[in-house]
Protein backbone atom coordinates (compact mmCIF):
# COMPACT_ATOMS: atom_id res chain seq x y z
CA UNK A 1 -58.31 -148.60 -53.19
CA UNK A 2 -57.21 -152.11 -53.59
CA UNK A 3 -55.38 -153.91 -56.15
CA UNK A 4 -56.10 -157.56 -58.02
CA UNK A 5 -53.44 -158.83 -60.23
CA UNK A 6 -54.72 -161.87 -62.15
CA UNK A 7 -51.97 -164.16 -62.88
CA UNK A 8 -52.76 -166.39 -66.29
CA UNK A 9 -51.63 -170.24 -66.61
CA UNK A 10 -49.51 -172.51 -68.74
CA UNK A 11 -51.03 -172.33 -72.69
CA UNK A 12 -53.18 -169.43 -71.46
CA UNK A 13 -54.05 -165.63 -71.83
CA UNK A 14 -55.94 -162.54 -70.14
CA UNK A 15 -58.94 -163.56 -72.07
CA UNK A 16 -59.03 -167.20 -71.05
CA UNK A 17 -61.53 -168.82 -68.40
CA UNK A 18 -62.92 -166.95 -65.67
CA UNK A 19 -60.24 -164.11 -65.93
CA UNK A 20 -62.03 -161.81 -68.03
CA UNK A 21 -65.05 -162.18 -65.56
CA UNK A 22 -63.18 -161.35 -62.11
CA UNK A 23 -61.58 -158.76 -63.37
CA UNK A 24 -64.99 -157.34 -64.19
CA UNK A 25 -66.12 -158.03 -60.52
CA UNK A 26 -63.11 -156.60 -58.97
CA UNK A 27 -63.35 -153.30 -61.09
CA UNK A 28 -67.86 -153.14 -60.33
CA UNK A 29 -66.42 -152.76 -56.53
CA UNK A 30 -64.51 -149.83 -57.30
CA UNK A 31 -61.06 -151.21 -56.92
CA UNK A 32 -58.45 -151.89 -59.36
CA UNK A 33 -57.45 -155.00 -61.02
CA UNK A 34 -54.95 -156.35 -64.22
CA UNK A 35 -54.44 -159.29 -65.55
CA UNK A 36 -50.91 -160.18 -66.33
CA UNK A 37 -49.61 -160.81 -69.40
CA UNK A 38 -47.22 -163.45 -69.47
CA UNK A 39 -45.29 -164.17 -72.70
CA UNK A 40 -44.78 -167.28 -74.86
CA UNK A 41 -47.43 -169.07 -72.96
CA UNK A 42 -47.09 -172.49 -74.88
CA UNK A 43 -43.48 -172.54 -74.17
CA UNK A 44 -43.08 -170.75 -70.94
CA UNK A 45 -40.04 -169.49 -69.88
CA UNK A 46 -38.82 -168.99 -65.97
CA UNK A 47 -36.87 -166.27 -66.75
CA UNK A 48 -39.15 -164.65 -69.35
CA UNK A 49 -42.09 -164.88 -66.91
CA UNK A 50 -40.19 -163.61 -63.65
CA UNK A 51 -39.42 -160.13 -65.57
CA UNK A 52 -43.04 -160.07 -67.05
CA UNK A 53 -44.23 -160.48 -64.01
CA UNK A 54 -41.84 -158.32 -62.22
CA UNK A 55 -42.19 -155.07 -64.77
CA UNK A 56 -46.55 -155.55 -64.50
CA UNK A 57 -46.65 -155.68 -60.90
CA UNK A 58 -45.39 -152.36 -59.24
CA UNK A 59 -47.46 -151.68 -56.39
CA UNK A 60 -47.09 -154.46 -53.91
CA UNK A 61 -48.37 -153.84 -50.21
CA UNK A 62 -51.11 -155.05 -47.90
CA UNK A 63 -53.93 -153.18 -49.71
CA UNK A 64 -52.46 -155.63 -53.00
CA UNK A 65 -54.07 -159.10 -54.00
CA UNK A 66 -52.66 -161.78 -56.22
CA UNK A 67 -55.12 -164.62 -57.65
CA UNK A 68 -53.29 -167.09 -59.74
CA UNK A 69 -53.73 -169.98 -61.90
CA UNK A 70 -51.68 -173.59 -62.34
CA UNK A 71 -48.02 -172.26 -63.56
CA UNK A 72 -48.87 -168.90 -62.79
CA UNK A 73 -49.23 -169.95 -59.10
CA UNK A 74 -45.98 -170.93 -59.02
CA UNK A 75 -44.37 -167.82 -60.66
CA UNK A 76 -46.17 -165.77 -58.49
CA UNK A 77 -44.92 -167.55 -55.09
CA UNK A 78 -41.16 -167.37 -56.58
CA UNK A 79 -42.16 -163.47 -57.74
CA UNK A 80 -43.01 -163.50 -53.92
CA UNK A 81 -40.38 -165.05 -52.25
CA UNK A 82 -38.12 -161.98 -54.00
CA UNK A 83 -40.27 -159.22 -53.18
CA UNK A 84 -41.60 -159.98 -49.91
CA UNK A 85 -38.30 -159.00 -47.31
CA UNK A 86 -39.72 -155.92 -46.40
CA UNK A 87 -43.19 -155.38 -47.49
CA UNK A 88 -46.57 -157.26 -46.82
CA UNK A 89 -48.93 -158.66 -49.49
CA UNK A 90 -52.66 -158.41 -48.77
CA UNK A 91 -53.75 -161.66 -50.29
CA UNK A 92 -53.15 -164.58 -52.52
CA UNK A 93 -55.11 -166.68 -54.06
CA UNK A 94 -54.00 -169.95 -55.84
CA UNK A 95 -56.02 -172.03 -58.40
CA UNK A 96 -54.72 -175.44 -58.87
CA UNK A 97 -51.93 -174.36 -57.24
CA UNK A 98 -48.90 -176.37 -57.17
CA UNK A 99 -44.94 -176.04 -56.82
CA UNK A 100 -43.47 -179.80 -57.74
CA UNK A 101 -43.08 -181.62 -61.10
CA UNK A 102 -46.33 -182.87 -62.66
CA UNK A 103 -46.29 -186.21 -63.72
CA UNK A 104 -48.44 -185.47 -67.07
CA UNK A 105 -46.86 -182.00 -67.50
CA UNK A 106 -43.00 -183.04 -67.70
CA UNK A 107 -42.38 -180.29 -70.42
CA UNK A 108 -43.08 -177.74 -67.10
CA UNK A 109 -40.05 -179.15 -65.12
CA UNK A 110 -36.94 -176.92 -65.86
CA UNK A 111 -39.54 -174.23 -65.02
CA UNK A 112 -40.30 -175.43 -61.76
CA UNK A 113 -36.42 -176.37 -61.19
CA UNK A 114 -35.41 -172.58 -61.11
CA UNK A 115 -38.67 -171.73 -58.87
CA UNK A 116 -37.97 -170.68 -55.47
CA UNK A 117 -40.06 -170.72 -52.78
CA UNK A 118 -39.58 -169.47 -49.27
CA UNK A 119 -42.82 -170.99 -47.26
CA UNK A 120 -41.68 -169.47 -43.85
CA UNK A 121 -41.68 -165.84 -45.43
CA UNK A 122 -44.82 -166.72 -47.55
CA UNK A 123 -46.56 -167.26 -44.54
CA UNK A 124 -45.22 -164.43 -42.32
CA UNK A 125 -45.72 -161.50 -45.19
CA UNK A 126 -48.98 -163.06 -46.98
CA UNK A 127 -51.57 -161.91 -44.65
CA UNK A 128 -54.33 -164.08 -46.23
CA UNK A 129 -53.66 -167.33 -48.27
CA UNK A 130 -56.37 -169.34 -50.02
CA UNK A 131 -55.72 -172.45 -52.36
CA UNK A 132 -58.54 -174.09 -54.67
CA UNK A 133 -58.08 -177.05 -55.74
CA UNK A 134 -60.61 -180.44 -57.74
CA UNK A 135 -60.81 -183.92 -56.88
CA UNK A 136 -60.58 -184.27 -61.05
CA UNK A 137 -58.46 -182.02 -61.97
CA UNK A 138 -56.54 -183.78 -65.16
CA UNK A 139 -53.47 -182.18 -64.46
CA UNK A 140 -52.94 -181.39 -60.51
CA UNK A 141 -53.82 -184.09 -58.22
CA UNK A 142 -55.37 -183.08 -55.48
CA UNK A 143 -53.06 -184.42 -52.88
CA UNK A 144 -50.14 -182.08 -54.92
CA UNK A 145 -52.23 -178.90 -53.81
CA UNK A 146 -53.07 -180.00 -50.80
CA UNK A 147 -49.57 -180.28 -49.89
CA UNK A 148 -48.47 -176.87 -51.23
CA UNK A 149 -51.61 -175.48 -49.05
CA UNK A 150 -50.71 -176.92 -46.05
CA UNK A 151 -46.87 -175.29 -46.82
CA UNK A 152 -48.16 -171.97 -47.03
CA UNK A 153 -50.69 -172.69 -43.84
CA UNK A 154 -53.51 -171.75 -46.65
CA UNK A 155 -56.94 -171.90 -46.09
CA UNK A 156 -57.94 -174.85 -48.37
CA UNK A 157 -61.17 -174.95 -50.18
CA UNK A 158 -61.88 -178.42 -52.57
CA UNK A 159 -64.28 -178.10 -55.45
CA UNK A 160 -65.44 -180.96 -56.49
CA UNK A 161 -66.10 -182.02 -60.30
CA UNK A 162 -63.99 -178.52 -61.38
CA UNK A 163 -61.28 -180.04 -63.03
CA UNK A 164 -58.11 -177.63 -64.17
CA UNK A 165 -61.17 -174.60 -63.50
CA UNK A 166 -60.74 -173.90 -67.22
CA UNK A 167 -63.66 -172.79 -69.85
CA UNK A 168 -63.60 -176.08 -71.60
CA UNK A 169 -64.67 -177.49 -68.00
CA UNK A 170 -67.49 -175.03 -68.11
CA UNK A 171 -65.58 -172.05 -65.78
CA UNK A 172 -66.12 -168.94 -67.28
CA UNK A 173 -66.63 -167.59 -63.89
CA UNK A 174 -65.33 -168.35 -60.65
CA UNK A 175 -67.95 -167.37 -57.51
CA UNK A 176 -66.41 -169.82 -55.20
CA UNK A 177 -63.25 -167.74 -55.33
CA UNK A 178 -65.39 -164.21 -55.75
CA UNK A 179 -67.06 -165.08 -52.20
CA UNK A 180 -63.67 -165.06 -50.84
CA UNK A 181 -62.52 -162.19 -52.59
CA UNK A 182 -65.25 -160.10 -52.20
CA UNK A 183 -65.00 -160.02 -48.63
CA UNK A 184 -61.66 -158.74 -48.56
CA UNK A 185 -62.32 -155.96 -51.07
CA UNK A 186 -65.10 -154.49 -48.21
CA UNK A 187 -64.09 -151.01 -46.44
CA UNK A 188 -61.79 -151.94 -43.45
CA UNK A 189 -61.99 -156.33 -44.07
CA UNK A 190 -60.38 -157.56 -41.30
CA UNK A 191 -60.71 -160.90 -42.65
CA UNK A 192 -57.55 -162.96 -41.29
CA UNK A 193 -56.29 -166.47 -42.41
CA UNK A 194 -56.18 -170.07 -40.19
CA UNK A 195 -55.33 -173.07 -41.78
CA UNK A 196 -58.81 -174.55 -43.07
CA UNK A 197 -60.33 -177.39 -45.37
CA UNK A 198 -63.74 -177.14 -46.96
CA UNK A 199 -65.19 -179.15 -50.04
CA UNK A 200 -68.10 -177.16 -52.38
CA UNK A 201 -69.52 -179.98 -54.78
């Protein structure tokens, strides 16, 4: 059996957006998923999040996946860059991912500035990378993701029109990222990342 952790963003919760929904595809397969709960998610705290994140998310291995959103991409890939010296992670996938200060999102910024991420062991211990990212998104330009994707050697997949991928934006669900998903949740996926660029209007 596998394992999904759903990783929430900045000002969000486990009932926000397409969270709810994934974790109900993940668990119709058979396999196991949570969706973190990260504290204080108006006013998020590095700190606070690391050992929320740290104390939900005990079983990390190759047969593990990690799907994150905005901030929680972040916290996950500095989560990562901790955990990852000796063990493998099965997946991760990153939703408006990003890892450097956000020009309309300055109150994020100490968060980010106590963030560490190790690319080089990302990329050797993360046997399958994906990053989503919009053309519109109001609060991570493109060319930000794109960057962080090309760091991790991610496959890159552009959806155009999504915006943040939030409810408001009409994403309740998330099949772009379930195609992806769903693959690697078959009996004996052998699915294996290369660096890639798609767009899905």
């Amino acid at each position: 059996m596998k394992k999904v952790f759903i990783v929430h963003g900045y000002k969000d919760s486990p009932e926000h957006h397409w969270y709810p929904w994934l974790k109900q595809q993940v668990l119709a397969t058979g396999h196991a998923c949570e969706v973190i709960d990260l504290e204080h998610p108006e006013q998020p705290q590095y700190e606070l999040w690391k050992h929320n994140i740290t104390q939900q998310i005990k079983s990390l291995n190759d047969d593990t996946i990690i799907v994150a959103h905005g901030l929680g991409g972040i916290a996950s890939l500095d989560f990562l860059s901790s955990e990852l010296l000796s063990r493998k992670l099965g997946a991760l996938f990153l939703v408006a991912g990003f890892s450097k200060n956000l020009a309309v999102l300055p109150e994020l910024n100490l968060f980010l500035q106590h963030a560490r991420v190790d690319d080089a062991l990302l990329r050797m211990n993360i046997l399958n990378r994906f990053i989503f990212f919009s053309n519109n998104d109001p609060f991570v330009p493109a060319p930000v993701s794109i960057q962080l994707g090309y760091s991790l050697n991610s496959q890159m997949i552009e959806v155009k029109g999504a915006g943040h991928f939030m409810a408001a934006e009409g994403y309740t669900s998330l099949t772009v990222l379930w195609e992806k998903l769903a693959v690697l949740l078959q009996p004996e996926s052998q699915a294996g990342t290369q660096a890639a660029y798609s767009i899905l209007s």
